[in-house]
N, C-alpha and C. Protein backbone atom coordinates (compact mmCIF):
# COMPACT_ATOMS: atom_id res chain seq x y z
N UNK A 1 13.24 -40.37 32.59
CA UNK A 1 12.20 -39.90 31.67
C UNK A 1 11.17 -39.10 32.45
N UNK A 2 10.70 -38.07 31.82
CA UNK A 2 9.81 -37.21 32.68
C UNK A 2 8.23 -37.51 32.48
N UNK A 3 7.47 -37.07 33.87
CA UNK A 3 6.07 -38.22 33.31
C UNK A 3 5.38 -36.91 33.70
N UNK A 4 3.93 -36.61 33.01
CA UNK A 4 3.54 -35.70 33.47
C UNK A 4 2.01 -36.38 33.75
N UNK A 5 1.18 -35.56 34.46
CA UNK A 5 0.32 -36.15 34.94
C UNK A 5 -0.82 -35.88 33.42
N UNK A 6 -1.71 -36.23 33.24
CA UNK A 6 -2.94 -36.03 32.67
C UNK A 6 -3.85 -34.92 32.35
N UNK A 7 -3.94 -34.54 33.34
CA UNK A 7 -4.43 -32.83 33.99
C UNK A 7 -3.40 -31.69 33.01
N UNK A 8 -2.17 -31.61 33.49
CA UNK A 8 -1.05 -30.86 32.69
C UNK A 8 -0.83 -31.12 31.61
N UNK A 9 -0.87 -32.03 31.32
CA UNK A 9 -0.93 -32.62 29.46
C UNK A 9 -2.01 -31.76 28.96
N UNK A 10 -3.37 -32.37 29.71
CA UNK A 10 -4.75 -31.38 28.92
C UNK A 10 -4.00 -29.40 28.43
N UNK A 11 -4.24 -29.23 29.62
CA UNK A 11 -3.49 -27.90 29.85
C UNK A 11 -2.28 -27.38 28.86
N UNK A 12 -1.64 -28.16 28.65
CA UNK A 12 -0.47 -28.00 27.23
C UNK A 12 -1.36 -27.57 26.42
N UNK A 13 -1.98 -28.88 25.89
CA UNK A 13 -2.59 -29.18 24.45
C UNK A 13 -3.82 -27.89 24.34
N UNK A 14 -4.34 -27.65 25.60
CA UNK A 14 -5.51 -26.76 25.52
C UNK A 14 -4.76 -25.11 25.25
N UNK A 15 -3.25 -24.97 25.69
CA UNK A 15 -2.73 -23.76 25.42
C UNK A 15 -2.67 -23.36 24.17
N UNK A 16 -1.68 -24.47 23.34
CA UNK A 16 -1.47 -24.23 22.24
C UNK A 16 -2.47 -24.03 21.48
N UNK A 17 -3.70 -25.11 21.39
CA UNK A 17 -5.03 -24.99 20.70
C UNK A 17 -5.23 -23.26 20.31
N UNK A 18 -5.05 -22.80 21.34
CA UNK A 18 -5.54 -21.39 22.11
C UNK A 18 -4.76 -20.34 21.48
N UNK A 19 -3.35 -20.94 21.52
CA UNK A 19 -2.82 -20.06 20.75
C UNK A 19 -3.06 -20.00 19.38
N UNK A 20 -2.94 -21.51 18.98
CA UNK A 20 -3.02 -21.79 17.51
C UNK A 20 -4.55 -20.73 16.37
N UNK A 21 -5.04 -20.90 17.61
CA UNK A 21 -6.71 -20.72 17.50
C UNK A 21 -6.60 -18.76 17.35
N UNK A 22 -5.85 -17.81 18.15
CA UNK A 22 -5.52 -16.37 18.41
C UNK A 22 -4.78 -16.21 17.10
N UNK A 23 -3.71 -16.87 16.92
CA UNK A 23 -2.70 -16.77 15.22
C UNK A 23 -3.53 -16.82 14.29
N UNK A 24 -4.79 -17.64 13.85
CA UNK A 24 -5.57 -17.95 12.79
C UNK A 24 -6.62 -16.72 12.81
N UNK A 25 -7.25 -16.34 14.17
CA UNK A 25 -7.90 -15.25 14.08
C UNK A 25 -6.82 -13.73 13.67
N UNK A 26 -5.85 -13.59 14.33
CA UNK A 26 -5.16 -12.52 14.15
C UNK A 26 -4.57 -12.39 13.04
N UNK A 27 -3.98 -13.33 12.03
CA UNK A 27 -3.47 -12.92 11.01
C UNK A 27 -4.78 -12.66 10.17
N UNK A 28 -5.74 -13.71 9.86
CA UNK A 28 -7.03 -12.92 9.20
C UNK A 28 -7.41 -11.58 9.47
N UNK A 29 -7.32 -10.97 10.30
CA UNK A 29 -7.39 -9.74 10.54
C UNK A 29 -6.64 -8.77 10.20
N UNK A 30 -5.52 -9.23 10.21
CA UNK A 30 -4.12 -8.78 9.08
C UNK A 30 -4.07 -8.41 7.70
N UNK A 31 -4.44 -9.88 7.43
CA UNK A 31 -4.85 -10.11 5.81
C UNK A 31 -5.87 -8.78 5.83
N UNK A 32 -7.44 -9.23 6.47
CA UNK A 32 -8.01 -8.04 5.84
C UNK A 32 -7.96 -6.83 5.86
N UNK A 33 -7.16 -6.38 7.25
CA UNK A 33 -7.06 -5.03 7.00
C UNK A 33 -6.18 -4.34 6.01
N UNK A 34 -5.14 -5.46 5.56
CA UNK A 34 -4.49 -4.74 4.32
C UNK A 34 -5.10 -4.86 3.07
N UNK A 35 -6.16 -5.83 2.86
CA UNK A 35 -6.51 -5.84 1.34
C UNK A 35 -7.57 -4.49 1.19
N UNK A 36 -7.78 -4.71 2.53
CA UNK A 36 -9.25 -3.17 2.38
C UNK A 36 -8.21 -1.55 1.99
N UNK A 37 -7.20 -2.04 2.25
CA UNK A 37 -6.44 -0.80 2.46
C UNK A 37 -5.50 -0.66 0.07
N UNK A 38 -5.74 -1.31 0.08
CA UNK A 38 -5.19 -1.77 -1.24
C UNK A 38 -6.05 -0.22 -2.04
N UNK A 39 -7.10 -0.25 -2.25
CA UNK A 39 -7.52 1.13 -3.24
C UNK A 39 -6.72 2.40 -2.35
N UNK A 40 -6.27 2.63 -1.56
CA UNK A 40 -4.94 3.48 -1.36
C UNK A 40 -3.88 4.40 -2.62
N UNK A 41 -3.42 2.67 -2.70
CA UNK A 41 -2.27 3.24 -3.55
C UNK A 41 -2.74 3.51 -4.67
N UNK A 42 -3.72 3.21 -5.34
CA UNK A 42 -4.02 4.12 -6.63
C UNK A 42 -5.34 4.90 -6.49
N UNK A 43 -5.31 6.10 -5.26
CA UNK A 43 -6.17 6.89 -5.04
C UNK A 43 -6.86 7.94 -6.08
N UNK A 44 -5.37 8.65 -6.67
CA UNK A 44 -5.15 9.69 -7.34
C UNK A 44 -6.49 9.26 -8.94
N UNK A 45 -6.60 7.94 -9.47
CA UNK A 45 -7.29 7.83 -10.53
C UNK A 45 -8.16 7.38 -10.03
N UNK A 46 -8.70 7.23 -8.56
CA UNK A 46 -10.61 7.15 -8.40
C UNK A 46 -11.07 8.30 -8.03
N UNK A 47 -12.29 7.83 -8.60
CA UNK A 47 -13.51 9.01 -8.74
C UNK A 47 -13.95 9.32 -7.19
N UNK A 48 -14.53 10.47 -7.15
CA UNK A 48 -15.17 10.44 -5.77
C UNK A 48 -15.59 10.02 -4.92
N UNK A 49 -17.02 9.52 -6.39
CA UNK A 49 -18.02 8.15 -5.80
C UNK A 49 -16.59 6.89 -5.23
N UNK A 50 -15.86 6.71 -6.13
CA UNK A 50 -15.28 5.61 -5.44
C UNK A 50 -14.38 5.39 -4.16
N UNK A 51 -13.94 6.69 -4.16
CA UNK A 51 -13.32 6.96 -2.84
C UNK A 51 -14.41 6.59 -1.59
N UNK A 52 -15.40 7.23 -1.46
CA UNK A 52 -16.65 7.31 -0.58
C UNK A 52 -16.96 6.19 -0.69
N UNK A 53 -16.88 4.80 -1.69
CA UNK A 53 -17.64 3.68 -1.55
C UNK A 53 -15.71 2.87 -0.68
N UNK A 54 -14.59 2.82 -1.20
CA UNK A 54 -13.58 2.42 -0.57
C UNK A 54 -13.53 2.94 0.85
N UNK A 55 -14.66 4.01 1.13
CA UNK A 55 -13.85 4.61 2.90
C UNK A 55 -14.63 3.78 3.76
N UNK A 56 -15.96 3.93 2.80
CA UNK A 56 -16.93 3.12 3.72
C UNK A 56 -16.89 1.64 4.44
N UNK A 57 -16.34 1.00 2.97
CA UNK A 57 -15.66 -0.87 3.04
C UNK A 57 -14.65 -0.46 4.12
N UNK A 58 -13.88 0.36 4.26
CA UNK A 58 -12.72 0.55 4.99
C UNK A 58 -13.17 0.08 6.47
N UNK A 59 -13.62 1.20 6.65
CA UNK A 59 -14.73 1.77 7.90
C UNK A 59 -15.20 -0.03 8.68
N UNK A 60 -15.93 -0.54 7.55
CA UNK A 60 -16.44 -1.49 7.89
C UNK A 60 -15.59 -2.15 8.76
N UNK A 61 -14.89 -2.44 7.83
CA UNK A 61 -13.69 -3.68 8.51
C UNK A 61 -12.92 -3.57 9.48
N UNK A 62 -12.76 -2.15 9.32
CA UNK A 62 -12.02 -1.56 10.56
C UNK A 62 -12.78 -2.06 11.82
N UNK A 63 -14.01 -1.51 11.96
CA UNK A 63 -14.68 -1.92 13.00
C UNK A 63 -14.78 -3.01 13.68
N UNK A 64 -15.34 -4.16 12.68
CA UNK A 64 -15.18 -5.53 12.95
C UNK A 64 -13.63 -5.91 13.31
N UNK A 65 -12.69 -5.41 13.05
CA UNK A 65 -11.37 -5.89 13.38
C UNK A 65 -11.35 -5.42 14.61
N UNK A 66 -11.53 -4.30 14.88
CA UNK A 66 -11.56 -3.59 16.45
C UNK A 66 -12.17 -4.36 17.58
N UNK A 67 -13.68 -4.74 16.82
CA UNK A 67 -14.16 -6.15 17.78
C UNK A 67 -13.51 -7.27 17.92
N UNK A 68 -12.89 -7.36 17.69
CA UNK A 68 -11.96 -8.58 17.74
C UNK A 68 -10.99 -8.83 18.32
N UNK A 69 -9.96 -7.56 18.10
CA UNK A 69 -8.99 -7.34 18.98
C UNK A 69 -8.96 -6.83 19.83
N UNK A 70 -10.26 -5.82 20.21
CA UNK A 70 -9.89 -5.43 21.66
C UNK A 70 -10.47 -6.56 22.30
N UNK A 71 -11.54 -7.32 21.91
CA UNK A 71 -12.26 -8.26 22.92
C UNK A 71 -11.24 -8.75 23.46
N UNK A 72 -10.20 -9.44 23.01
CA UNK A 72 -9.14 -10.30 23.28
C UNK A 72 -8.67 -10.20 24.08
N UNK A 73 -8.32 -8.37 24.03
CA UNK A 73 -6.94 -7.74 24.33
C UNK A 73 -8.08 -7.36 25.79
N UNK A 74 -9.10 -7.00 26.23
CA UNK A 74 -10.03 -6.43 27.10
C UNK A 74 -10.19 -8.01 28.31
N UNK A 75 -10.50 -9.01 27.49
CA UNK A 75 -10.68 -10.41 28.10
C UNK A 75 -9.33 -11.32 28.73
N UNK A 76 -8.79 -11.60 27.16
CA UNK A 76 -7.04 -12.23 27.81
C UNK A 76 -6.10 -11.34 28.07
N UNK A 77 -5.97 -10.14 27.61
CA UNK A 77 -4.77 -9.37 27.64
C UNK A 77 -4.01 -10.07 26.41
N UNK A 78 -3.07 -9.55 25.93
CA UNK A 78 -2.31 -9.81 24.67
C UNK A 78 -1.57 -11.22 24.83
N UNK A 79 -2.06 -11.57 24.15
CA UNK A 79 -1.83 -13.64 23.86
C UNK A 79 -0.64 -13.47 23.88
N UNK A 80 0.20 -14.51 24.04
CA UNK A 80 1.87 -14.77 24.09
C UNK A 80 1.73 -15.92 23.19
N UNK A 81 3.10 -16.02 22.52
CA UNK A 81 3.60 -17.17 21.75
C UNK A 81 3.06 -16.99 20.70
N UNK A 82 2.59 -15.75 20.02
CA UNK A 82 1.99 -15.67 18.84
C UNK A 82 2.86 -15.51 17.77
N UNK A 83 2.37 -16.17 16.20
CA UNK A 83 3.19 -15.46 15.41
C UNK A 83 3.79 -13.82 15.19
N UNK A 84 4.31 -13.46 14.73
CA UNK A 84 5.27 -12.14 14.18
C UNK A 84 3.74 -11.71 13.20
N UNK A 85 3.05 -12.21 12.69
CA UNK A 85 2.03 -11.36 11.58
C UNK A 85 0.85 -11.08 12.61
N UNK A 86 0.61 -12.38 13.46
CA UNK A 86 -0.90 -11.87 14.62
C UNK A 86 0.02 -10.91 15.60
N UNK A 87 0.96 -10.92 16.23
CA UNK A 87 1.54 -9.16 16.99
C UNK A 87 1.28 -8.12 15.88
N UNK A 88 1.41 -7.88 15.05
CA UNK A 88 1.58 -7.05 14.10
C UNK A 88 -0.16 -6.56 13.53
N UNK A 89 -0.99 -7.45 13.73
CA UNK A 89 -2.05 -7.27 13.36
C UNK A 89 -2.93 -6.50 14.85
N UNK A 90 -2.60 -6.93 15.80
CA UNK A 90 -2.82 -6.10 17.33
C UNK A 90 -2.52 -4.58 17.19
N UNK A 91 -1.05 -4.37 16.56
CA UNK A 91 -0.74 -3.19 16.28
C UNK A 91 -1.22 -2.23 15.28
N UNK A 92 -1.58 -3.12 14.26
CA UNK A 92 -2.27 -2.28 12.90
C UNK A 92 -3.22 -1.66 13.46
N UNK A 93 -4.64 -2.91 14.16
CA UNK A 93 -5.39 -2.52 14.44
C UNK A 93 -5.48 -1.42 15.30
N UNK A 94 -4.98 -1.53 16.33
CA UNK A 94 -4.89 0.41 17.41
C UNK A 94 -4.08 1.32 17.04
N UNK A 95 -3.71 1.08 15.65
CA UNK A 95 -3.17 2.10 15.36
C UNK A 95 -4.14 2.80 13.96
N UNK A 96 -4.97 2.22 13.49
CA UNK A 96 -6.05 2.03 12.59
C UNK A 96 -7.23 2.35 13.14
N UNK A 97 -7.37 2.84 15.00
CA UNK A 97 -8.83 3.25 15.55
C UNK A 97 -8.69 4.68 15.66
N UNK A 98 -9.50 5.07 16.67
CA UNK A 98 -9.71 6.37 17.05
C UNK A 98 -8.56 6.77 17.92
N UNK A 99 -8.31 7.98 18.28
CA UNK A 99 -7.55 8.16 19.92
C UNK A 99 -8.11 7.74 21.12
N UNK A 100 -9.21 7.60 21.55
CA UNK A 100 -9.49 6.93 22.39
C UNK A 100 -8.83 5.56 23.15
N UNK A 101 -9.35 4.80 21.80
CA UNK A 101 -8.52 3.45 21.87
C UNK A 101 -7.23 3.58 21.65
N UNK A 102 -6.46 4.18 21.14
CA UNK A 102 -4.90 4.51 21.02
C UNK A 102 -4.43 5.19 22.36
N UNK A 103 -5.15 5.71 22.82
CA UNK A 103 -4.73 6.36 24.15
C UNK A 103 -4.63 5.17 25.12
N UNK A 104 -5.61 3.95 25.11
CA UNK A 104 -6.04 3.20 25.88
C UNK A 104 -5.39 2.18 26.19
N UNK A 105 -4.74 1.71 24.79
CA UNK A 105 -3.45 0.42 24.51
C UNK A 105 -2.29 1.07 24.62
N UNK A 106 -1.97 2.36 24.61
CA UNK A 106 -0.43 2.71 24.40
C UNK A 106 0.42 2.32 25.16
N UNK A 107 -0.03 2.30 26.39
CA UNK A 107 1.59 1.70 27.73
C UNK A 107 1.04 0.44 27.35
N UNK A 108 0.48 -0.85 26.94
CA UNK A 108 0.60 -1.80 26.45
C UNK A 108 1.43 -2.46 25.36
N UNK A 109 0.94 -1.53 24.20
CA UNK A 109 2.21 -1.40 23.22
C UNK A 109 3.51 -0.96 23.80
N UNK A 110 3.42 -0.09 24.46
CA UNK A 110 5.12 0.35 25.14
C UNK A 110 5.92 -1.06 25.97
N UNK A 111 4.69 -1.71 26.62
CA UNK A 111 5.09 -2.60 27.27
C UNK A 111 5.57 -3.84 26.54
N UNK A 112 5.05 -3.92 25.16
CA UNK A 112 4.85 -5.25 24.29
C UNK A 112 6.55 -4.72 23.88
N UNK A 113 6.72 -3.90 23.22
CA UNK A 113 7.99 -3.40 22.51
C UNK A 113 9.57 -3.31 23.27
N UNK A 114 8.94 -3.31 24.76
CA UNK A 114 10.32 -3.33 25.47
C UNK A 114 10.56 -4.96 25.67
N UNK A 115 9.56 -5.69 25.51
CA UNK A 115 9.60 -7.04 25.63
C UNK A 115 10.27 -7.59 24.67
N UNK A 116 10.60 -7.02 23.18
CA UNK A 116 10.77 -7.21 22.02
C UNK A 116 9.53 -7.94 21.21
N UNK A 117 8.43 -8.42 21.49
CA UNK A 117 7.03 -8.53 21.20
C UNK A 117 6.96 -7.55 19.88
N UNK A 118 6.58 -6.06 19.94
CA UNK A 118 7.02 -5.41 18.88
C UNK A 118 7.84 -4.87 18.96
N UNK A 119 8.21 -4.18 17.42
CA UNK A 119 9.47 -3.03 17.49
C UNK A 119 8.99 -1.84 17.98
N UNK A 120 10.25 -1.20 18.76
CA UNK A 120 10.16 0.30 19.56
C UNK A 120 9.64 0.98 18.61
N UNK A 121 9.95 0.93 16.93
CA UNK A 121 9.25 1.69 16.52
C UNK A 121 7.86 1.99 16.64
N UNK A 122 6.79 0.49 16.71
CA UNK A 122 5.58 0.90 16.89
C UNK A 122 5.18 1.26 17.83
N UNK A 123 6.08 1.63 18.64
CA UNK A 123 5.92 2.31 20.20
C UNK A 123 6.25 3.62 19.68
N UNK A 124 7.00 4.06 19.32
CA UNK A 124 7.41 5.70 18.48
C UNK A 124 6.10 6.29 17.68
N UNK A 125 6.06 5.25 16.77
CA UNK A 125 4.93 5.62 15.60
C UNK A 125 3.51 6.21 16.26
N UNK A 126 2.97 5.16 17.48
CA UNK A 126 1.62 5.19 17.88
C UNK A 126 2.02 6.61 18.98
N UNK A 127 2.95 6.69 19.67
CA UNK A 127 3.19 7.42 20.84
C UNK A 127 3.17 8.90 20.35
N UNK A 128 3.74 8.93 19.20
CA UNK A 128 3.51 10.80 18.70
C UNK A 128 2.71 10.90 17.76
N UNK A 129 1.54 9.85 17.17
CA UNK A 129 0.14 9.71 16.96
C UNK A 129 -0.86 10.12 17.63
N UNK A 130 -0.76 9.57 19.05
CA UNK A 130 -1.64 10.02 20.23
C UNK A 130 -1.46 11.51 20.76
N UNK A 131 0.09 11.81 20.50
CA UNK A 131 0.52 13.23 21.32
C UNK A 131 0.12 14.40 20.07
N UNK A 132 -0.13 13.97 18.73
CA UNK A 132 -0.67 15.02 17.31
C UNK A 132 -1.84 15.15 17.81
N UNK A 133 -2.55 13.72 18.17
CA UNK A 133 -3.78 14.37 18.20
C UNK A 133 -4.22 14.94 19.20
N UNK A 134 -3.70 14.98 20.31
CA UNK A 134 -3.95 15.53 21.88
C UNK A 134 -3.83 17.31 21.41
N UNK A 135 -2.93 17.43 20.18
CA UNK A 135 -2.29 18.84 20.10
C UNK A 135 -1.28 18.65 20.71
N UNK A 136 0.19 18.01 20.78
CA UNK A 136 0.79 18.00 22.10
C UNK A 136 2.29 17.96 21.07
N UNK A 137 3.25 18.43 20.98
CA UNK A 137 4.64 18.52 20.55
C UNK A 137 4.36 16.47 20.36
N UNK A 138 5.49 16.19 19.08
CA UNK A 138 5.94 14.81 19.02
C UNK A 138 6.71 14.46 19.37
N UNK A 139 7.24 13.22 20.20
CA UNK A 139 8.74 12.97 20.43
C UNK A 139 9.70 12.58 19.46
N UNK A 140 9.49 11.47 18.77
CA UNK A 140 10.22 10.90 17.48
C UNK A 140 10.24 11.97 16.26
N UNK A 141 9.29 12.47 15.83
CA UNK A 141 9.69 12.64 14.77
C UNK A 141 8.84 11.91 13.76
N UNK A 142 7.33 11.10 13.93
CA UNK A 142 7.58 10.32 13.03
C UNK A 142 6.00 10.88 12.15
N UNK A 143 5.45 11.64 12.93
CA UNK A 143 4.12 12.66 12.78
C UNK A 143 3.88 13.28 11.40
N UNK A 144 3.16 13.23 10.17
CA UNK A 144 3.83 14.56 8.71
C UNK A 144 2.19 15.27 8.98
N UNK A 145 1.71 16.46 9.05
CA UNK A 145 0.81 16.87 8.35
C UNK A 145 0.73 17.92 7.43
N UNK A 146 -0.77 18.13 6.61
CA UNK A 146 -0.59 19.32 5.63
C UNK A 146 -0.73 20.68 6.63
N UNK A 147 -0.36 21.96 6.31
CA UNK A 147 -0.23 22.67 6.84
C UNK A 147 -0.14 24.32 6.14
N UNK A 148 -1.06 24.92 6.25
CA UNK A 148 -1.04 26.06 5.46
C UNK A 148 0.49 26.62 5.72
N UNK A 149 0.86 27.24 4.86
CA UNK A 149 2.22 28.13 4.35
C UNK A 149 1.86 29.34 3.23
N UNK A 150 3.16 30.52 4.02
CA UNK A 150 3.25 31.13 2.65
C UNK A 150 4.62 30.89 2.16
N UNK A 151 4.03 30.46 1.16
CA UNK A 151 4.96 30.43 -0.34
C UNK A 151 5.01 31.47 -1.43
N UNK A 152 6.54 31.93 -1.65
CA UNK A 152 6.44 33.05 -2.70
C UNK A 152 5.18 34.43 -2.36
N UNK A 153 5.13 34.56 -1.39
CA UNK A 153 3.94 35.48 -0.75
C UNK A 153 2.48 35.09 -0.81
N UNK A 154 2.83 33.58 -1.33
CA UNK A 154 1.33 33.29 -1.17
C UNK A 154 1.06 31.88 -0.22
N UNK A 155 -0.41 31.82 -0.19
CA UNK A 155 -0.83 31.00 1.27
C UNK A 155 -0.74 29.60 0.08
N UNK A 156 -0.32 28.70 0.72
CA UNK A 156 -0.15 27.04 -0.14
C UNK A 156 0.09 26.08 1.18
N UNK A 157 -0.44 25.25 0.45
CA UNK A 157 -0.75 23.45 1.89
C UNK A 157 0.76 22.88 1.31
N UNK A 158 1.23 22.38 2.68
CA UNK A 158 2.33 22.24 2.67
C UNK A 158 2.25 21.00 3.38
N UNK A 159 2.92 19.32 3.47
CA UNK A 159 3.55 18.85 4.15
C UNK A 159 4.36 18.95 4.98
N UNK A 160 4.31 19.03 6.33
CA UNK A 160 4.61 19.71 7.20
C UNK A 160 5.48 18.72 8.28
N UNK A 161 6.58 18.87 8.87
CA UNK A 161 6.86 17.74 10.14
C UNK A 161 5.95 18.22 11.74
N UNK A 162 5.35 17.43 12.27
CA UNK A 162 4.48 18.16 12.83
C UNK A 162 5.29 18.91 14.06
N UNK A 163 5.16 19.52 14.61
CA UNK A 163 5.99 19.76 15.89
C UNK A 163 6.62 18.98 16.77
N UNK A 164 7.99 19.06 17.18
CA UNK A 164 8.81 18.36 18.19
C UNK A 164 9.36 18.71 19.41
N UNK A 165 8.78 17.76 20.32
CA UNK A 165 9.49 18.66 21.65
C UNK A 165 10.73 18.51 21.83
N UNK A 166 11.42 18.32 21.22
CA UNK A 166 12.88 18.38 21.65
C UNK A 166 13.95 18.12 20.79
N UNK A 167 13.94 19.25 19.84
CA UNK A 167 14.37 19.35 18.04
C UNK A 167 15.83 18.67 18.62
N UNK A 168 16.80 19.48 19.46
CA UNK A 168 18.49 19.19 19.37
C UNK A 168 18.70 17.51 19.66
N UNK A 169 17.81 16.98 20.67
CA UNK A 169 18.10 15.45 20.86
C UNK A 169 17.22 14.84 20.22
N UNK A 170 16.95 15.23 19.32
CA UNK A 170 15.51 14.37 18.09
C UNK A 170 16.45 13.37 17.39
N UNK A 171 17.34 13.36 16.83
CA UNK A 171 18.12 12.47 16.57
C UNK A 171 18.43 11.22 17.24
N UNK A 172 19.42 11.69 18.76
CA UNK A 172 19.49 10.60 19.60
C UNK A 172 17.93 10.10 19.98
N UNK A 173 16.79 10.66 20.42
CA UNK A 173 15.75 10.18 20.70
C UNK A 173 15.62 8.33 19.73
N UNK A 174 15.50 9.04 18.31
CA UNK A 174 15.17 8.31 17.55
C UNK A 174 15.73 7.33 17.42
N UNK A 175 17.35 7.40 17.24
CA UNK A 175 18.41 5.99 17.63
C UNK A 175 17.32 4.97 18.51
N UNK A 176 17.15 5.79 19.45
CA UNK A 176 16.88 4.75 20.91
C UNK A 176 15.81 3.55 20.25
N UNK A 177 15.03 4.23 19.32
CA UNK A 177 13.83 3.15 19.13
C UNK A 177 14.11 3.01 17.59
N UNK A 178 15.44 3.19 16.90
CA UNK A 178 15.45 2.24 15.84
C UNK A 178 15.14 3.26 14.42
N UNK A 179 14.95 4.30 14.49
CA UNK A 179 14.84 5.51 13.26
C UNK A 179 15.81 5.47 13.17
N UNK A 180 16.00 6.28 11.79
CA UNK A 180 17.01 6.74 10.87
C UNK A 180 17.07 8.32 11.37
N UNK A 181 18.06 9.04 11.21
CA UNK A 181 17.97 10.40 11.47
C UNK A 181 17.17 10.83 10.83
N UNK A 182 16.30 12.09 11.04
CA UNK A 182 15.10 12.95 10.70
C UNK A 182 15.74 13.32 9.51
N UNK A 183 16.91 13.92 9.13
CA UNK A 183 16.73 14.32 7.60
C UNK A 183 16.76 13.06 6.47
N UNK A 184 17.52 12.06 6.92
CA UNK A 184 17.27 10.83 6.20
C UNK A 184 15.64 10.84 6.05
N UNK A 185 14.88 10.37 6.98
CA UNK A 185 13.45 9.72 7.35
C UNK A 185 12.76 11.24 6.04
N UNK A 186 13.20 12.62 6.23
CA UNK A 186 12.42 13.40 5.56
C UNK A 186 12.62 13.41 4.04
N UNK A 187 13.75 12.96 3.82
CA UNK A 187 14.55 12.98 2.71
C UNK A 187 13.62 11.62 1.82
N UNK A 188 13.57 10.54 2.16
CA UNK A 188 12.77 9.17 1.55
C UNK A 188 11.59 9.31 1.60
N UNK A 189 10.84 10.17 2.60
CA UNK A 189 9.40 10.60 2.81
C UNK A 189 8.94 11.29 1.89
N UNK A 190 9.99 12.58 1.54
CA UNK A 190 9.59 13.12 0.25
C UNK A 190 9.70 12.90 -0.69
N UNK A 191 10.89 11.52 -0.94
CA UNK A 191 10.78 11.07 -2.59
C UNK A 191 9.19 9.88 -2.71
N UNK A 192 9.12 9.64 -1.55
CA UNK A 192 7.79 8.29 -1.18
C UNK A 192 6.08 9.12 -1.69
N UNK A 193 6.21 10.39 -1.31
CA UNK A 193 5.14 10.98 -1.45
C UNK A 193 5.21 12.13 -2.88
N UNK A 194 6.16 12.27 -3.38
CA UNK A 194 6.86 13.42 -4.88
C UNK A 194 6.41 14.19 -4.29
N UNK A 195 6.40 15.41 -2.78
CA UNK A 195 6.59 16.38 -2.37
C UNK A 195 7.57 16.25 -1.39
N UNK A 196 7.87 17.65 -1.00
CA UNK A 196 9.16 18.29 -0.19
C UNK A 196 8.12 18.43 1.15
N UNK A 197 8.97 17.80 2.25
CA UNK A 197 8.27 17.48 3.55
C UNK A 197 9.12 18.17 4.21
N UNK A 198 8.41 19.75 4.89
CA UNK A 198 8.60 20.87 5.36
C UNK A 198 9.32 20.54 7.07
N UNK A 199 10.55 20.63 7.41
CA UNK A 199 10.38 20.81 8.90
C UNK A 199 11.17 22.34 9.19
N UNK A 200 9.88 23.04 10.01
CA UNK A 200 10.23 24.37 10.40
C UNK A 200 10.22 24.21 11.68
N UNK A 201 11.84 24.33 12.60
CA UNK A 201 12.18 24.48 13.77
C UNK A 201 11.21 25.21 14.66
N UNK A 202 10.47 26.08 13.83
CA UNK A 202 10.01 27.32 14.68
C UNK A 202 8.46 27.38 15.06
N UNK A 203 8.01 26.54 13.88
CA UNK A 203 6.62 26.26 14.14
C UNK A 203 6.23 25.64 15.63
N UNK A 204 4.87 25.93 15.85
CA UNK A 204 4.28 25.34 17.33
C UNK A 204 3.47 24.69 16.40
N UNK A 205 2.85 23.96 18.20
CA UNK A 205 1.38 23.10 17.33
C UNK A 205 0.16 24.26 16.92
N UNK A 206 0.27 25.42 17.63
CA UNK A 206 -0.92 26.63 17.05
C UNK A 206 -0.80 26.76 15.56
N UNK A 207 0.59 26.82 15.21
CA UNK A 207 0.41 26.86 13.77
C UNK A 207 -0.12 26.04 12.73
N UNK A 208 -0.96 24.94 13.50
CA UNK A 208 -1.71 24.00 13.13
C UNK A 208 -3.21 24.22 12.59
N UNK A 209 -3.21 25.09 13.55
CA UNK A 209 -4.47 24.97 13.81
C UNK A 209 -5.72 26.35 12.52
């Protein structure tokens, strides 16, 4: 029978606490960042005023969630043994800040995802997030913005795939971390949004701008 001393017992019981204690904070943070996110899906029938009063609540929470998780993530480094909803809530959150902080966690997330911690995707998703906003070609594929066009000879905002550095292996790229091929992914994107989600081989990121 195995005996452990007293000292190491504490130390168990004080881990788990710890963890138990990181899961209860992190999924609350979960929870709220999705309920704040809820006036979203029925954008199209609020009023202005209400948009501007939903960005603000947004805003809020966002923030306070940011305090939270980076403290953690700045103090312990990313807790282990956590549930599947508190990893996931680490991820919402830096992916829900500025570039700064997305720039700041990314080889963290890269590191969490090769661990299987998260999926490669949220290593894809955040990684050509950070490289849109740098101005910088995407790797995956997983980037959409609006984008002036002419249409029928005239200038019209277009859903756009944002630029890719490396259109011929964009496919295999994507395998690697778990996408669907790009015309699939564009194909469900545009029935998800009821527009046609533009990818022009030829475009740069200047044509962004």
């Amino acid at each position: 029978m195995l005996r452990y001393s007293r000292v190491f017992l504490i130390l168990i019981i004080a881990a788990f606490a710890s963890c138990n204690q990181y899961n209860r904070i992190l999924e609350e943070v979960y929870n709220n960042d999705q309920a704040v996110r809820e006036w979203t899906k029925e954008m199209s029938s609020l009023t202005a005023d209400q948009i501007v009063e939903y960005s603000t609540e947004m805003e809020r929470v966002d923030s306070l969630n940011q305090a939270i998780v980076f403290g953690i993530l700045d103090k312990e480094g990313w807790p282990s043994h956590l549930s599947y909803k508190a990893n996931r809530a680490i991820w919402i959150v830096i992916d829900h800040s500025d570039l700064a902080n997305r720039s700041k966690y990314l080889e963290l997330v890269k590191e969490k995802a090769e661990e299987g911690v998260l999926d490669k995707t949220d290593y894809a998703i955040l990684n050509d997030r950070v490289l849109m906003e740098e101005g910088k070609p995407q790797v995956y594929g997983t980037q959409i913005k609006m984008a002036a066009m002419i249409v029928d000879n005239e200038v019209a905002m277009q859903l756009c795939l944002w630029p890719v550095d490396n259109p011929a292996a964009l496919d295999s790229l994507r395998s690697t971390v778990g996408l669907s091929p790009i015309q699939d992914y564009l194909k469900t994107s545009s029935e998800s949004v009821g527009q046609e989600i533009v990818w022009d081989k030829e475009r740069t990121v200047a044509d962004f701008d």
